[in-house]
N, C-alpha and C. Protein backbone atom coordinates (compact mmCIF):
# COMPACT_ATOMS: atom_id res chain seq x y z
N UNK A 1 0.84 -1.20 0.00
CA UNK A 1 0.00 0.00 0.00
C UNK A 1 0.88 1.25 0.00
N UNK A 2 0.21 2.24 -0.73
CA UNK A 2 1.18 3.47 -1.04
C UNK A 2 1.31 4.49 0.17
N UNK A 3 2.07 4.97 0.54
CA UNK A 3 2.25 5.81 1.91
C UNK A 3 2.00 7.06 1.34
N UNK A 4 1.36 7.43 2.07
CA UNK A 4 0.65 9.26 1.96
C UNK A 4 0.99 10.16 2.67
N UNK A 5 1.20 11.02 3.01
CA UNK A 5 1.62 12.10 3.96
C UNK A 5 1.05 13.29 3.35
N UNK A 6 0.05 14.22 4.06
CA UNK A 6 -0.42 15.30 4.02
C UNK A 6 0.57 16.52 4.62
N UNK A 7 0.78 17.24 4.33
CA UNK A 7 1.78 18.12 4.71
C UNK A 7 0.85 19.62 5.52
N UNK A 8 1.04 19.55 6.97
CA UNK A 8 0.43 20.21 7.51
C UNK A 8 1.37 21.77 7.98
N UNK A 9 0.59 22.72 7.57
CA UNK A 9 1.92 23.99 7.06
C UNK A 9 1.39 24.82 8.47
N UNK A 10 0.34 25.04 8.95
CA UNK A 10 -0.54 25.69 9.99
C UNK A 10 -1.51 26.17 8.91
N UNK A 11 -2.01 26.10 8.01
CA UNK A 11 -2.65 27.08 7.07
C UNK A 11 -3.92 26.27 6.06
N UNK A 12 -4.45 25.48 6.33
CA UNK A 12 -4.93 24.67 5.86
C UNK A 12 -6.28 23.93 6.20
N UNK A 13 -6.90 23.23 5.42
CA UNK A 13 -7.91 22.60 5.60
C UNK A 13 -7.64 21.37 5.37
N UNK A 14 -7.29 20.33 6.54
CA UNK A 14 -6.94 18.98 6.64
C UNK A 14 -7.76 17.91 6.41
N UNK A 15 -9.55 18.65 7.17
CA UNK A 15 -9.86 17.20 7.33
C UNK A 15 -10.36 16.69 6.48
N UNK A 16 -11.07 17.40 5.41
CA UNK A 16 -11.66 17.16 4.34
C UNK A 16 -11.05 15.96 3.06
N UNK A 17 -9.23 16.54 3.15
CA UNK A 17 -8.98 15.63 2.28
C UNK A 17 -8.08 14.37 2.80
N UNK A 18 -8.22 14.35 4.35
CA UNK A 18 -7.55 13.37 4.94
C UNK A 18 -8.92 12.35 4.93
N UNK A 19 -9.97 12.59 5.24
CA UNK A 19 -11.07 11.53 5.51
C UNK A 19 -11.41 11.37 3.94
N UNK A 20 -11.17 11.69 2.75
CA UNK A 20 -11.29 11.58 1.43
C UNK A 20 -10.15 10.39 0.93
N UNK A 21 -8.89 10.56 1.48
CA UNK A 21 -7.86 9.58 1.25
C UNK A 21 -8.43 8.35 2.41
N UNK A 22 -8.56 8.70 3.39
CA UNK A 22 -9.18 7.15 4.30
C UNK A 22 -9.91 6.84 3.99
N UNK A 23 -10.90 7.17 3.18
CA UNK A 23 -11.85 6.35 2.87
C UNK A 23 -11.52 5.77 1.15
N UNK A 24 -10.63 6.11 0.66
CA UNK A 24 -10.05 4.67 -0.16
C UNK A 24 -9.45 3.98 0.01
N UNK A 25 -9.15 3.75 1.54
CA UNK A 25 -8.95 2.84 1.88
C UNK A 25 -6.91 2.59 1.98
N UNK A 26 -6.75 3.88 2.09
CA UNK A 26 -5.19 4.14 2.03
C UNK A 26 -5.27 4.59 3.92
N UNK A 27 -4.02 5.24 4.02
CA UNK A 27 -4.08 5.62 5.55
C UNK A 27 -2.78 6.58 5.47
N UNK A 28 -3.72 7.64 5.36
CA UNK A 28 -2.55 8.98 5.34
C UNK A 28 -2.35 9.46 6.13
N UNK A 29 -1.17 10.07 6.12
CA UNK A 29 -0.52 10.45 7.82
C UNK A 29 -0.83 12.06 7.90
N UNK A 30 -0.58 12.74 8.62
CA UNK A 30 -0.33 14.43 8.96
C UNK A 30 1.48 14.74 8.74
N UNK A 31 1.94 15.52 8.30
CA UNK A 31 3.19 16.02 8.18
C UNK A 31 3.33 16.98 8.74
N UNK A 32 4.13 17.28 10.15
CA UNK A 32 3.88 18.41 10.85
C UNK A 32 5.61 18.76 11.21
N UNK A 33 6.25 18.12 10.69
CA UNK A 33 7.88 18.93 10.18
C UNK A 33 8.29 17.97 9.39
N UNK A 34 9.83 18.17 9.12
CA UNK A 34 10.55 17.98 8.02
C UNK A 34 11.25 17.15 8.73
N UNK A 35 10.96 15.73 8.54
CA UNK A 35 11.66 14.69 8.53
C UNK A 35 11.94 13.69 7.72
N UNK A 36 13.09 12.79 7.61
CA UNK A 36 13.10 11.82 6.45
C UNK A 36 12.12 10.90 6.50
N UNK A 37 11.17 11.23 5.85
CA UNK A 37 9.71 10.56 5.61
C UNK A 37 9.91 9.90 4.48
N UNK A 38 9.46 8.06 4.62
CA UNK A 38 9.42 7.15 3.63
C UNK A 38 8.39 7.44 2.34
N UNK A 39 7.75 8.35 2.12
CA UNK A 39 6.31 8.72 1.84
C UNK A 39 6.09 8.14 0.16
N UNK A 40 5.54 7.45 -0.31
CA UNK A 40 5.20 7.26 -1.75
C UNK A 40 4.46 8.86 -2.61
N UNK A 41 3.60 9.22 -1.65
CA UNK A 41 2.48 10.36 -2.42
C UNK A 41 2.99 11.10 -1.24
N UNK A 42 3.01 12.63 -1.64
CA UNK A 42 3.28 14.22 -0.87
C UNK A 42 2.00 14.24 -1.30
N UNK A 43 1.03 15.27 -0.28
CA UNK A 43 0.05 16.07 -0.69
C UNK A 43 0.34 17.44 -0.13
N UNK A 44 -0.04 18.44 -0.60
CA UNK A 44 0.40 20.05 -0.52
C UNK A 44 -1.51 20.09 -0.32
N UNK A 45 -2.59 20.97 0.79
CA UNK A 45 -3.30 21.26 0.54
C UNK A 45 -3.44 22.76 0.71
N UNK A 46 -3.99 23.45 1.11
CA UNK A 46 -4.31 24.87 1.49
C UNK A 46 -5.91 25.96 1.19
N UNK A 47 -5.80 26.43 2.08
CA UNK A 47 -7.12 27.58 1.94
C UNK A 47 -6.11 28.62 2.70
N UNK A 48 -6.26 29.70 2.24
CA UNK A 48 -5.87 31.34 2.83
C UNK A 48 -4.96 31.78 2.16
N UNK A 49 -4.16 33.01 2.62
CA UNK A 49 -2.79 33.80 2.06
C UNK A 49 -1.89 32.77 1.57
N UNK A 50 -1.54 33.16 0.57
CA UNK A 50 -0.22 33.05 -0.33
C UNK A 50 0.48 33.05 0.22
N UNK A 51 1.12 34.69 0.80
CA UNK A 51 2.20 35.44 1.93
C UNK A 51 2.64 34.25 3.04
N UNK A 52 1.36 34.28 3.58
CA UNK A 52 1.70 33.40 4.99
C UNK A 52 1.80 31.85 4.79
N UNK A 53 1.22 31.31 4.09
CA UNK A 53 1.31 29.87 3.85
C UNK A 53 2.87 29.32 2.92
N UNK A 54 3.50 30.53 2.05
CA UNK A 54 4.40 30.32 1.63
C UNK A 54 5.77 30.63 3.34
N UNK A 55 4.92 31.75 3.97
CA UNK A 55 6.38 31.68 5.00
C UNK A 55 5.91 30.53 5.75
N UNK A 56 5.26 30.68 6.26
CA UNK A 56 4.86 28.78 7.06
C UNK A 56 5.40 27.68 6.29
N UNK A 57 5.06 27.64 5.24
CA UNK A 57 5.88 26.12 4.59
C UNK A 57 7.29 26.01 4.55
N UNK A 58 8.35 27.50 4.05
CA UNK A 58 9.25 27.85 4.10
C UNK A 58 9.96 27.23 5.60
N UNK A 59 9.29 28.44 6.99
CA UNK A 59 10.13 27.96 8.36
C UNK A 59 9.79 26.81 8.46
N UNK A 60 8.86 26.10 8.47
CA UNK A 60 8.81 24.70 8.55
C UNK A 60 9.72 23.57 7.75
N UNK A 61 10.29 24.01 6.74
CA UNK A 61 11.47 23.40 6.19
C UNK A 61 10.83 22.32 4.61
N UNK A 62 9.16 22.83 4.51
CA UNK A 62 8.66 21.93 4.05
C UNK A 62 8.65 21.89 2.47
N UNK A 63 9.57 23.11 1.90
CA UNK A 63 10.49 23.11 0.88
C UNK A 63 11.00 22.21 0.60
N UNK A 64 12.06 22.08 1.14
CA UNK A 64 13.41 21.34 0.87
C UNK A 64 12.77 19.90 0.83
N UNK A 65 11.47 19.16 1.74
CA UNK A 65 10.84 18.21 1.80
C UNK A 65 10.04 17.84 0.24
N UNK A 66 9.42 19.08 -0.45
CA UNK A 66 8.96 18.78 -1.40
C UNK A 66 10.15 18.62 -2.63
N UNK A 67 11.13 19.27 -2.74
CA UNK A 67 11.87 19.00 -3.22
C UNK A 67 12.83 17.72 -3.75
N UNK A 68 12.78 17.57 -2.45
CA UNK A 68 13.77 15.91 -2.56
C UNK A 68 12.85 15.31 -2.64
N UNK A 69 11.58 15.56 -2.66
CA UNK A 69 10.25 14.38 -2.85
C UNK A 69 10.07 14.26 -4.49
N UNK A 70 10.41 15.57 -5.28
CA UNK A 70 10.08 15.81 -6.46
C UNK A 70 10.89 14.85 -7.11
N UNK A 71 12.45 15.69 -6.27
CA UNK A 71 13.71 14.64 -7.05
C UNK A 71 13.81 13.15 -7.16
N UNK A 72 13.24 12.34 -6.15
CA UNK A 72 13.19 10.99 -6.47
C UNK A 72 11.99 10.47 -7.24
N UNK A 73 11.64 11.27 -8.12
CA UNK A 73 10.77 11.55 -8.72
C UNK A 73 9.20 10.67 -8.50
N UNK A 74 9.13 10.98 -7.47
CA UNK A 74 7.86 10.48 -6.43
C UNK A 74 6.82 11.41 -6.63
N UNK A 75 5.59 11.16 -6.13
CA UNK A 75 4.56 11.83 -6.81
C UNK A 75 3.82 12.61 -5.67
N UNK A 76 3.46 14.16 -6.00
CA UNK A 76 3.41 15.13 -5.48
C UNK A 76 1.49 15.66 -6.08
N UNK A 77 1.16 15.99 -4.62
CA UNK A 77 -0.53 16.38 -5.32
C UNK A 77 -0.52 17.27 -4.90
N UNK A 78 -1.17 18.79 -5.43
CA UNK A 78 -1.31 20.02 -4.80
C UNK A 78 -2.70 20.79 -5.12
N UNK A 79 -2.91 21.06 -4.20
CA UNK A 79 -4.58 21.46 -4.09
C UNK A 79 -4.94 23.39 -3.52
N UNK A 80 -5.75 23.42 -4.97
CA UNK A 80 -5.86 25.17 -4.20
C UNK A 80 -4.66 26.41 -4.06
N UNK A 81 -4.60 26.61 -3.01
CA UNK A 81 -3.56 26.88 -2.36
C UNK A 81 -2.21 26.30 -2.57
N UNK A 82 -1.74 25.00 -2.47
CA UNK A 82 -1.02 24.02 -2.58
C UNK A 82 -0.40 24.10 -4.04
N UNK A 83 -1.85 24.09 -4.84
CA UNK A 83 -1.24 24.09 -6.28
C UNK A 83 -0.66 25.60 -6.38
N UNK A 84 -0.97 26.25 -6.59
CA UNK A 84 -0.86 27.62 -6.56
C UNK A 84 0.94 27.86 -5.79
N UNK A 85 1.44 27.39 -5.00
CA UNK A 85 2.59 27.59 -4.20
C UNK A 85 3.45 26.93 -5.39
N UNK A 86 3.19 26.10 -6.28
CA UNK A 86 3.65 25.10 -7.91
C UNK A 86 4.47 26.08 -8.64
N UNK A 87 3.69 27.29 -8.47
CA UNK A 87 4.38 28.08 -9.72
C UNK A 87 5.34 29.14 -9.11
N UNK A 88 6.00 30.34 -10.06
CA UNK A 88 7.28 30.79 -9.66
C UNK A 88 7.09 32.21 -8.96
N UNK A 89 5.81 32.52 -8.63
CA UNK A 89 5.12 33.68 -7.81
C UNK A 89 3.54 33.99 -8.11
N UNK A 90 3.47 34.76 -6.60
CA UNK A 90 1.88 35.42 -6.71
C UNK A 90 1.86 36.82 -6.49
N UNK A 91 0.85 37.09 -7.33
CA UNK A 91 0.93 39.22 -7.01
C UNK A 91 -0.39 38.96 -5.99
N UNK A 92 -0.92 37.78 -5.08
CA UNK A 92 -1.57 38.43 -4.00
C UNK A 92 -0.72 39.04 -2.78
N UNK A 93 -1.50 40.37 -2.37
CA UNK A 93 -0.99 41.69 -1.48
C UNK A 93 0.37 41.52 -1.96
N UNK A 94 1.09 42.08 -2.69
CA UNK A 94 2.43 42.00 -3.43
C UNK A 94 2.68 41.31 -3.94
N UNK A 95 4.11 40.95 -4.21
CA UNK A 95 4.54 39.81 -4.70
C UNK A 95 5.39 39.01 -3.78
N UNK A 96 5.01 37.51 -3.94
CA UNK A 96 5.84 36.47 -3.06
C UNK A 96 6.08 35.29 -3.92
N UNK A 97 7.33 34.80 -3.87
CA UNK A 97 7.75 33.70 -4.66
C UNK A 97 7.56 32.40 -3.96
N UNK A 98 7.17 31.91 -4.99
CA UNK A 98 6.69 29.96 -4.97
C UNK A 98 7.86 29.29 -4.70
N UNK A 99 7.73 27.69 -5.34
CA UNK A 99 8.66 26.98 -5.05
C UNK A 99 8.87 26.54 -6.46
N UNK A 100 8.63 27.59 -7.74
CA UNK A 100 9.77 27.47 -8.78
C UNK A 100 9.31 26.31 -9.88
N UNK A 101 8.29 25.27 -8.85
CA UNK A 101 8.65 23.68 -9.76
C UNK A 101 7.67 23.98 -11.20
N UNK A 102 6.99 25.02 -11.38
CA UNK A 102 6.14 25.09 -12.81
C UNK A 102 6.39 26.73 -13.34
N UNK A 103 6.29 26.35 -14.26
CA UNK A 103 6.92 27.70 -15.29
C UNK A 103 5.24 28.91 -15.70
N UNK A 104 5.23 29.50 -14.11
CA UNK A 104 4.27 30.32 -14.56
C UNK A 104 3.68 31.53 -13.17
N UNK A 105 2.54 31.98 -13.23
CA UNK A 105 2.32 33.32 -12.11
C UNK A 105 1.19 33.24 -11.72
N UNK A 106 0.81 33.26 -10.53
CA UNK A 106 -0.66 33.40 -10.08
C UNK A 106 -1.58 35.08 -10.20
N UNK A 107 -1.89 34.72 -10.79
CA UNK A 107 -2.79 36.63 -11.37
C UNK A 107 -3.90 36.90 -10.82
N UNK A 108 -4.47 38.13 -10.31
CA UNK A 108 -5.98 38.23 -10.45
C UNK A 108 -6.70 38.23 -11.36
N UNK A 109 -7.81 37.74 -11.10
CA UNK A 109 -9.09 37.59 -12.43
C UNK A 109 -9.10 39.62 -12.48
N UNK A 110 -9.72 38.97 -13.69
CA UNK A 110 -10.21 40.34 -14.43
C UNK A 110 -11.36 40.87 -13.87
N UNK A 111 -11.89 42.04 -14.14
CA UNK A 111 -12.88 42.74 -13.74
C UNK A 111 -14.07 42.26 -14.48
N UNK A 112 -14.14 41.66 -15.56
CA UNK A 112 -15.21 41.20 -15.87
C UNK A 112 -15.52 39.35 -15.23
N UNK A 113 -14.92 39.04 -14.13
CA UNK A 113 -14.70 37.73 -13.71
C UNK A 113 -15.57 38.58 -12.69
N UNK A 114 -15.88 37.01 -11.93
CA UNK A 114 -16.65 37.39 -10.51
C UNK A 114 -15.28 37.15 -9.27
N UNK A 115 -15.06 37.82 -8.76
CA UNK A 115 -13.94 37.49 -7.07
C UNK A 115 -14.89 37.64 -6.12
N UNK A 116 -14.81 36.09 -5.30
CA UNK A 116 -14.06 35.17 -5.72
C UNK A 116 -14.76 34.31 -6.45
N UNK A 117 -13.99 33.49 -6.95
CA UNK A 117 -14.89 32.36 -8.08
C UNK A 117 -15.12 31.42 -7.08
N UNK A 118 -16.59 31.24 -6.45
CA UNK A 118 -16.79 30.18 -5.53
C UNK A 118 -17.97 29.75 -6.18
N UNK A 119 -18.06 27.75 -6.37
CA UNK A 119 -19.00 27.67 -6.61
C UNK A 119 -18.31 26.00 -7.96
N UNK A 120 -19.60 25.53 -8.35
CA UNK A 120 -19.10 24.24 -9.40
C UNK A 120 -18.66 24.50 -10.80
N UNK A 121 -17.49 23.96 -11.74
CA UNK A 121 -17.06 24.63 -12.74
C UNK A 121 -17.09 23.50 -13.18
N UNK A 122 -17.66 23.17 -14.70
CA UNK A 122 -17.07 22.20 -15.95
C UNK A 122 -16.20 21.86 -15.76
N UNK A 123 -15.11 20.88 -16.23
CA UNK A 123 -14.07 21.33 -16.89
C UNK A 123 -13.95 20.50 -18.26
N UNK A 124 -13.24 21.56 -18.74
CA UNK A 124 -12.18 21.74 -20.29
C UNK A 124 -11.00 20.98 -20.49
N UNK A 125 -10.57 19.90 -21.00
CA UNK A 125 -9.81 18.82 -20.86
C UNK A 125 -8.89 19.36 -21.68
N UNK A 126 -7.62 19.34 -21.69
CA UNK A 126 -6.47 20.12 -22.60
C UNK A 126 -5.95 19.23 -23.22
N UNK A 127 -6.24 18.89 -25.03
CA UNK A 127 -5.66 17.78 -25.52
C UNK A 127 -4.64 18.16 -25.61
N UNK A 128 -3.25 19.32 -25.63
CA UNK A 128 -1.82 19.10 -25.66
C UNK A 128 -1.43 18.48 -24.35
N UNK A 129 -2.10 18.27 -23.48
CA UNK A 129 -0.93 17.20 -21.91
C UNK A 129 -1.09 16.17 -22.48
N UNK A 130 0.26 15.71 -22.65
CA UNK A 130 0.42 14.16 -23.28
C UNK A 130 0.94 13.21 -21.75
N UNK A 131 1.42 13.99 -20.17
CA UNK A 131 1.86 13.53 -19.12
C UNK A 131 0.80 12.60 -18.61
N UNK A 132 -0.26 13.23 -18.61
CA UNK A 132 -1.21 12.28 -17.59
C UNK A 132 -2.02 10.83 -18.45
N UNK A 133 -2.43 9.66 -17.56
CA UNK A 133 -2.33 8.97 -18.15
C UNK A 133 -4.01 9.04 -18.45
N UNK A 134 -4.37 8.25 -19.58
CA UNK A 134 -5.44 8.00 -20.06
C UNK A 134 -6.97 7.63 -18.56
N UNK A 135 -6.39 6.96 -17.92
CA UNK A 135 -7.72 6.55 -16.99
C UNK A 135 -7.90 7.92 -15.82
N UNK A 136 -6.83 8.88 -15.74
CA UNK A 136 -7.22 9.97 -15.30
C UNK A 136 -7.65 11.61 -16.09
N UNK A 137 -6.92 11.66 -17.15
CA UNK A 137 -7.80 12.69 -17.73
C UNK A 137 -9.24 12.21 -18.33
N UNK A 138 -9.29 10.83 -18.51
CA UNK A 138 -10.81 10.52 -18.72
C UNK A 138 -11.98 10.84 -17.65
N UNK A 139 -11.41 10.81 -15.82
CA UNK A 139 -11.96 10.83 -14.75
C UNK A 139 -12.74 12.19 -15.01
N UNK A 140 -11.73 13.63 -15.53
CA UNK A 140 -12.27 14.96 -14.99
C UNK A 140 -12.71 14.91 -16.47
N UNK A 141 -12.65 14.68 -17.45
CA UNK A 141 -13.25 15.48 -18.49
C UNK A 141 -15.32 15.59 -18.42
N UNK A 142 -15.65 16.74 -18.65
CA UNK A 142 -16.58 17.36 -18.27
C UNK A 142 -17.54 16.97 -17.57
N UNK A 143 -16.45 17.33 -16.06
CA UNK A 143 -17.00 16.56 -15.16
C UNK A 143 -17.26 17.99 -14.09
N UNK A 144 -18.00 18.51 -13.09
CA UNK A 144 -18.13 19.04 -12.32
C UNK A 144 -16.94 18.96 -11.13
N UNK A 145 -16.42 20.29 -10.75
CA UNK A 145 -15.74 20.59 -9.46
C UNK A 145 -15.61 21.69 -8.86
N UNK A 146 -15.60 21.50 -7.31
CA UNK A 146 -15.91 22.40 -6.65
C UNK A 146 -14.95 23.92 -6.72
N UNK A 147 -14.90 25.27 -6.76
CA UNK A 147 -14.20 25.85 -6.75
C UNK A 147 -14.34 27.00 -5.67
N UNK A 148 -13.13 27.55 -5.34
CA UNK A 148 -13.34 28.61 -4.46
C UNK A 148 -11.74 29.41 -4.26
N UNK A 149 -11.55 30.37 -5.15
CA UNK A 149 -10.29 30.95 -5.25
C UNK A 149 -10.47 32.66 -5.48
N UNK A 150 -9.52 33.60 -5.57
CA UNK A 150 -9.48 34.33 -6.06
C UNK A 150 -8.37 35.30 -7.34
N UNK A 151 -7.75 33.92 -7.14
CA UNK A 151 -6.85 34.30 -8.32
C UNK A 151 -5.90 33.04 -8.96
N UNK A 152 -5.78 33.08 -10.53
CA UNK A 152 -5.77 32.27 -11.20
C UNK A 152 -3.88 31.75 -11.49
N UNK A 153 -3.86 30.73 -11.83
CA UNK A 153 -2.11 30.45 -12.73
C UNK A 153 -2.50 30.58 -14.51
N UNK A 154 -1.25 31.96 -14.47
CA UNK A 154 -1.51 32.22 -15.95
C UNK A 154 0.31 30.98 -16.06
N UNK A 155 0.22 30.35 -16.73
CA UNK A 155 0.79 29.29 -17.23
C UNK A 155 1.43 28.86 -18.68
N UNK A 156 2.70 29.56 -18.32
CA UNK A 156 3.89 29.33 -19.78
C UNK A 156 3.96 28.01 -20.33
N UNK A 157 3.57 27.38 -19.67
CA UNK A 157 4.12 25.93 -20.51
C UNK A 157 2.72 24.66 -20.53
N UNK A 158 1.98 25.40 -21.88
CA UNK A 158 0.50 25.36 -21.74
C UNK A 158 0.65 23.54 -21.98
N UNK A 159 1.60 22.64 -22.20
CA UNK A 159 1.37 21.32 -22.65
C UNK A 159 1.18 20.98 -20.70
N UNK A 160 1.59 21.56 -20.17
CA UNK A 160 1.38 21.05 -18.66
C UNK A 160 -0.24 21.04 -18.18
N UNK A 161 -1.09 22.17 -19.06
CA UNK A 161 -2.04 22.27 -18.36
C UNK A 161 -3.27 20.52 -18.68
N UNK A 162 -4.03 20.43 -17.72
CA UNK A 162 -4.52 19.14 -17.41
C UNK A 162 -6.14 19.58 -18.16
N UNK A 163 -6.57 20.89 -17.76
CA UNK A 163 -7.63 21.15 -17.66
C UNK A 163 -8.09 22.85 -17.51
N UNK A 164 -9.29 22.88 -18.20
CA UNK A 164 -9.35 24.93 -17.89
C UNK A 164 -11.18 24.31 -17.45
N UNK A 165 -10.65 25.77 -16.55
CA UNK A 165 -12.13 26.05 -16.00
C UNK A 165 -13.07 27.54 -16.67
N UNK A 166 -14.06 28.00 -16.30
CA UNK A 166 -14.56 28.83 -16.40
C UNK A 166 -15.22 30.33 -15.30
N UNK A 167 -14.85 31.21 -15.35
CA UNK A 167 -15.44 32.46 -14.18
C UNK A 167 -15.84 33.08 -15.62
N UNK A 168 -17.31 33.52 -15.34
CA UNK A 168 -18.20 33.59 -16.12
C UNK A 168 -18.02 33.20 -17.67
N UNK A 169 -17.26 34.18 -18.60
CA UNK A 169 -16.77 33.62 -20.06
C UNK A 169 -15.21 33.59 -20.17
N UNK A 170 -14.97 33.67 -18.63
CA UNK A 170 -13.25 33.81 -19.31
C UNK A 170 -13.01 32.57 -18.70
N UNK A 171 -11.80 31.84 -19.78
CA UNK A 171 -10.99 30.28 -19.27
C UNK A 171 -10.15 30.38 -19.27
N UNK A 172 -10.04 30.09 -17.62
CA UNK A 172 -8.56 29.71 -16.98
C UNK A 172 -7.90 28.13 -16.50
N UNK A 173 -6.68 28.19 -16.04
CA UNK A 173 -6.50 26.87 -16.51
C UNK A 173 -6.52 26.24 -15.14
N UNK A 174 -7.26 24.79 -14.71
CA UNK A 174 -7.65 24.46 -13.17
C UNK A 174 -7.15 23.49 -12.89
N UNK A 175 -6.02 22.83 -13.67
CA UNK A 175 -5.35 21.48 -13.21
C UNK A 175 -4.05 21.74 -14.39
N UNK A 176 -3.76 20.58 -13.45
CA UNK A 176 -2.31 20.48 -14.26
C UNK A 176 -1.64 19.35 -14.01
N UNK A 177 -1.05 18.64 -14.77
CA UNK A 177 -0.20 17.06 -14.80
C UNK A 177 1.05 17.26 -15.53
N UNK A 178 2.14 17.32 -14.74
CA UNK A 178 3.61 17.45 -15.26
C UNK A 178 4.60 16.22 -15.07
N UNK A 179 4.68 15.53 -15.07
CA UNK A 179 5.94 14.57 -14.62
C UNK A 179 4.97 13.67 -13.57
N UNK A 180 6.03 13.61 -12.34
CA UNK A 180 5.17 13.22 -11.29
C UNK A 180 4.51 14.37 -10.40
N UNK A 181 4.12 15.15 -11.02
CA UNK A 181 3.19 16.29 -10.25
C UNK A 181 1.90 16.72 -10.63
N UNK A 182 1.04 16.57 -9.58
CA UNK A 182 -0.34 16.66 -9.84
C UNK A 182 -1.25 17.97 -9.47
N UNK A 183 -1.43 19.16 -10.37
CA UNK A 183 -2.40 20.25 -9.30
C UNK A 183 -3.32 20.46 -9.50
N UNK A 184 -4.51 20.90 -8.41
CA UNK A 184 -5.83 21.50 -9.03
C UNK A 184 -5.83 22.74 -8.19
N UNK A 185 -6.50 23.39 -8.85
CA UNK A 185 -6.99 24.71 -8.16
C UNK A 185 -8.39 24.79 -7.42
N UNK A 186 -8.58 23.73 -8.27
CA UNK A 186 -10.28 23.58 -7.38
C UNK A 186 -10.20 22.22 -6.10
N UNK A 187 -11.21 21.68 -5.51
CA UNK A 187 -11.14 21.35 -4.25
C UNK A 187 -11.42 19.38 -5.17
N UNK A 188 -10.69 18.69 -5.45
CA UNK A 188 -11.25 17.29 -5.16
C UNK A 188 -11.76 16.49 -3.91
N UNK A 189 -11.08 16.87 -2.67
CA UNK A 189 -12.19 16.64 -1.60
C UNK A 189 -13.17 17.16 -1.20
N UNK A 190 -14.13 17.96 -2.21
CA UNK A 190 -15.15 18.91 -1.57
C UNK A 190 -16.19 18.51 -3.29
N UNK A 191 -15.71 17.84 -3.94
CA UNK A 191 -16.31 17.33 -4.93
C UNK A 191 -16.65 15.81 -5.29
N UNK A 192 -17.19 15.80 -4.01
CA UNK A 192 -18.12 14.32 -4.16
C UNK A 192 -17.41 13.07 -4.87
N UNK A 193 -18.62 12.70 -5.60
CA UNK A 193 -17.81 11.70 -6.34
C UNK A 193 -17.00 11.46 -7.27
N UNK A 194 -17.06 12.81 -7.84
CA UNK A 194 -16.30 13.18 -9.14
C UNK A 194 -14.89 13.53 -8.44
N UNK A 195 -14.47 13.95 -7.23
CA UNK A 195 -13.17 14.13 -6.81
C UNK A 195 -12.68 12.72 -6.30
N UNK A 196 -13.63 11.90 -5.65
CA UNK A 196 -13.28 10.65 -5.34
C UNK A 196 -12.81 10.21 -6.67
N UNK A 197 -13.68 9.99 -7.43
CA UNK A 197 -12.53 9.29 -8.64
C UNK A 197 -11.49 9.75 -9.13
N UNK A 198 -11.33 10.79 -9.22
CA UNK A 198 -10.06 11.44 -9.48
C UNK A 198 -8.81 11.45 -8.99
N UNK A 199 -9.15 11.07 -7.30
CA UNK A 199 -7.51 10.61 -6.28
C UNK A 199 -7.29 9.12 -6.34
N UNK A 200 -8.52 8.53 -6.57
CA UNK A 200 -8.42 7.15 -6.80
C UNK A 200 -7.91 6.68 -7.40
N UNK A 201 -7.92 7.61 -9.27
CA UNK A 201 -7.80 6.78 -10.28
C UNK A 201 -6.23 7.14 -10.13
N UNK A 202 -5.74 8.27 -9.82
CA UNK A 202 -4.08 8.64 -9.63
C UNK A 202 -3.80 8.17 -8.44
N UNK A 203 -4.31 8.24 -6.94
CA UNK A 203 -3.53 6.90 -6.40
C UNK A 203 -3.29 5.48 -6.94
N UNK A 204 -4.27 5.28 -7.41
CA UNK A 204 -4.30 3.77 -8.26
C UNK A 204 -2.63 2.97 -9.29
């Protein structure tokens, strides 16, 4: 069985996607520092500031953890918040830099978007990701998920993107599958069954 570790930063919403992984029947742990953890799957989750969740993950050392998790090229899930920390900065309340691993910027929506985008979104399946495998981009394609953000990853290296969503007519992009790295911007533990299949079919 695959070892899980949730990575707990202080900043976050745990229980939702810890009782989402126990109930497939895996048994994921809490990560509450930086130790040499045997872990098969990293999960990154988050709700709140950019600012603070990037210095919380930072003093907590939980960088350097995702890192050497990346490097043995072990598989990494990032959610929301989580995903969002993926790319190489955010202009929320200034600017604060990520952890580099995706080639792109977290932006505010436009004025003709609604802030925040809370609420269920399509999604738009991106036939250039050739990374992810067939039984999981089949899971999300136009499938309903939960969302609740206020600002988007505008994203240079569009073969990464997994999936685009919608805030009213403008599409932005809400997942992403790179290597062994997995992100959404929207919530798979807050999306029923359609998120259940989705950790399933990539824990699987």
């Amino acid at each position: 069985m695959k070892s899980i570790g949730i990575i707990d930063y202080g900043l976050n919403n745990l229980s939702s996607i810890y009782y989402m992984i126990k109930n497939l029947n895996y048994r994921p742990q809490l990560i509450k520092k930086n130790e040499n953890q045997k872990l098969d799957v990293l999960i990154i989750p988050g709700v709140g500031s950019y600012y603070h969740g990037m210095k919380n993950l930072k003093n907590k050392g939980f960088d350097n953890l995702i890192y050497e998790h990346i490097g043995k090229g072990k598989m990494l899930i990032a959610i929301c918040l989580g995903y969002q920390f993926l790319f190489k900065k955010s202009y929320e309340f200034g600017t604060t830099a990520g952890l580099g691993l995706l080639n792109g910027e977290i932006v505010p929506f436009n004025s003709n978007c609604t802030t925040p985008n809370i609420g269920w979104s399509k999604l738009n399946s991106n036939i250039l990701n050739k990374y992810c495998p067939n039984n999981v981009s089949n899971t999300i394609k136009d499938k309903y998920f939960y969302h609740v953000h206020s600002y988007y990853s505008d994203i240079k290296d569009k073969n990464s993107i997994l999936s685009f969503s919608f805030n009213n007519k403008f599409k932005f992009p809400s997942a992403i599958c790179y290597k062994n790295i997995y992100g959404f911007q929207f919530h798979p533990e807050k999306s029923g069954i359609n998120g259940q299949n989705l950790l399933m079919n990539i824990l699987n």
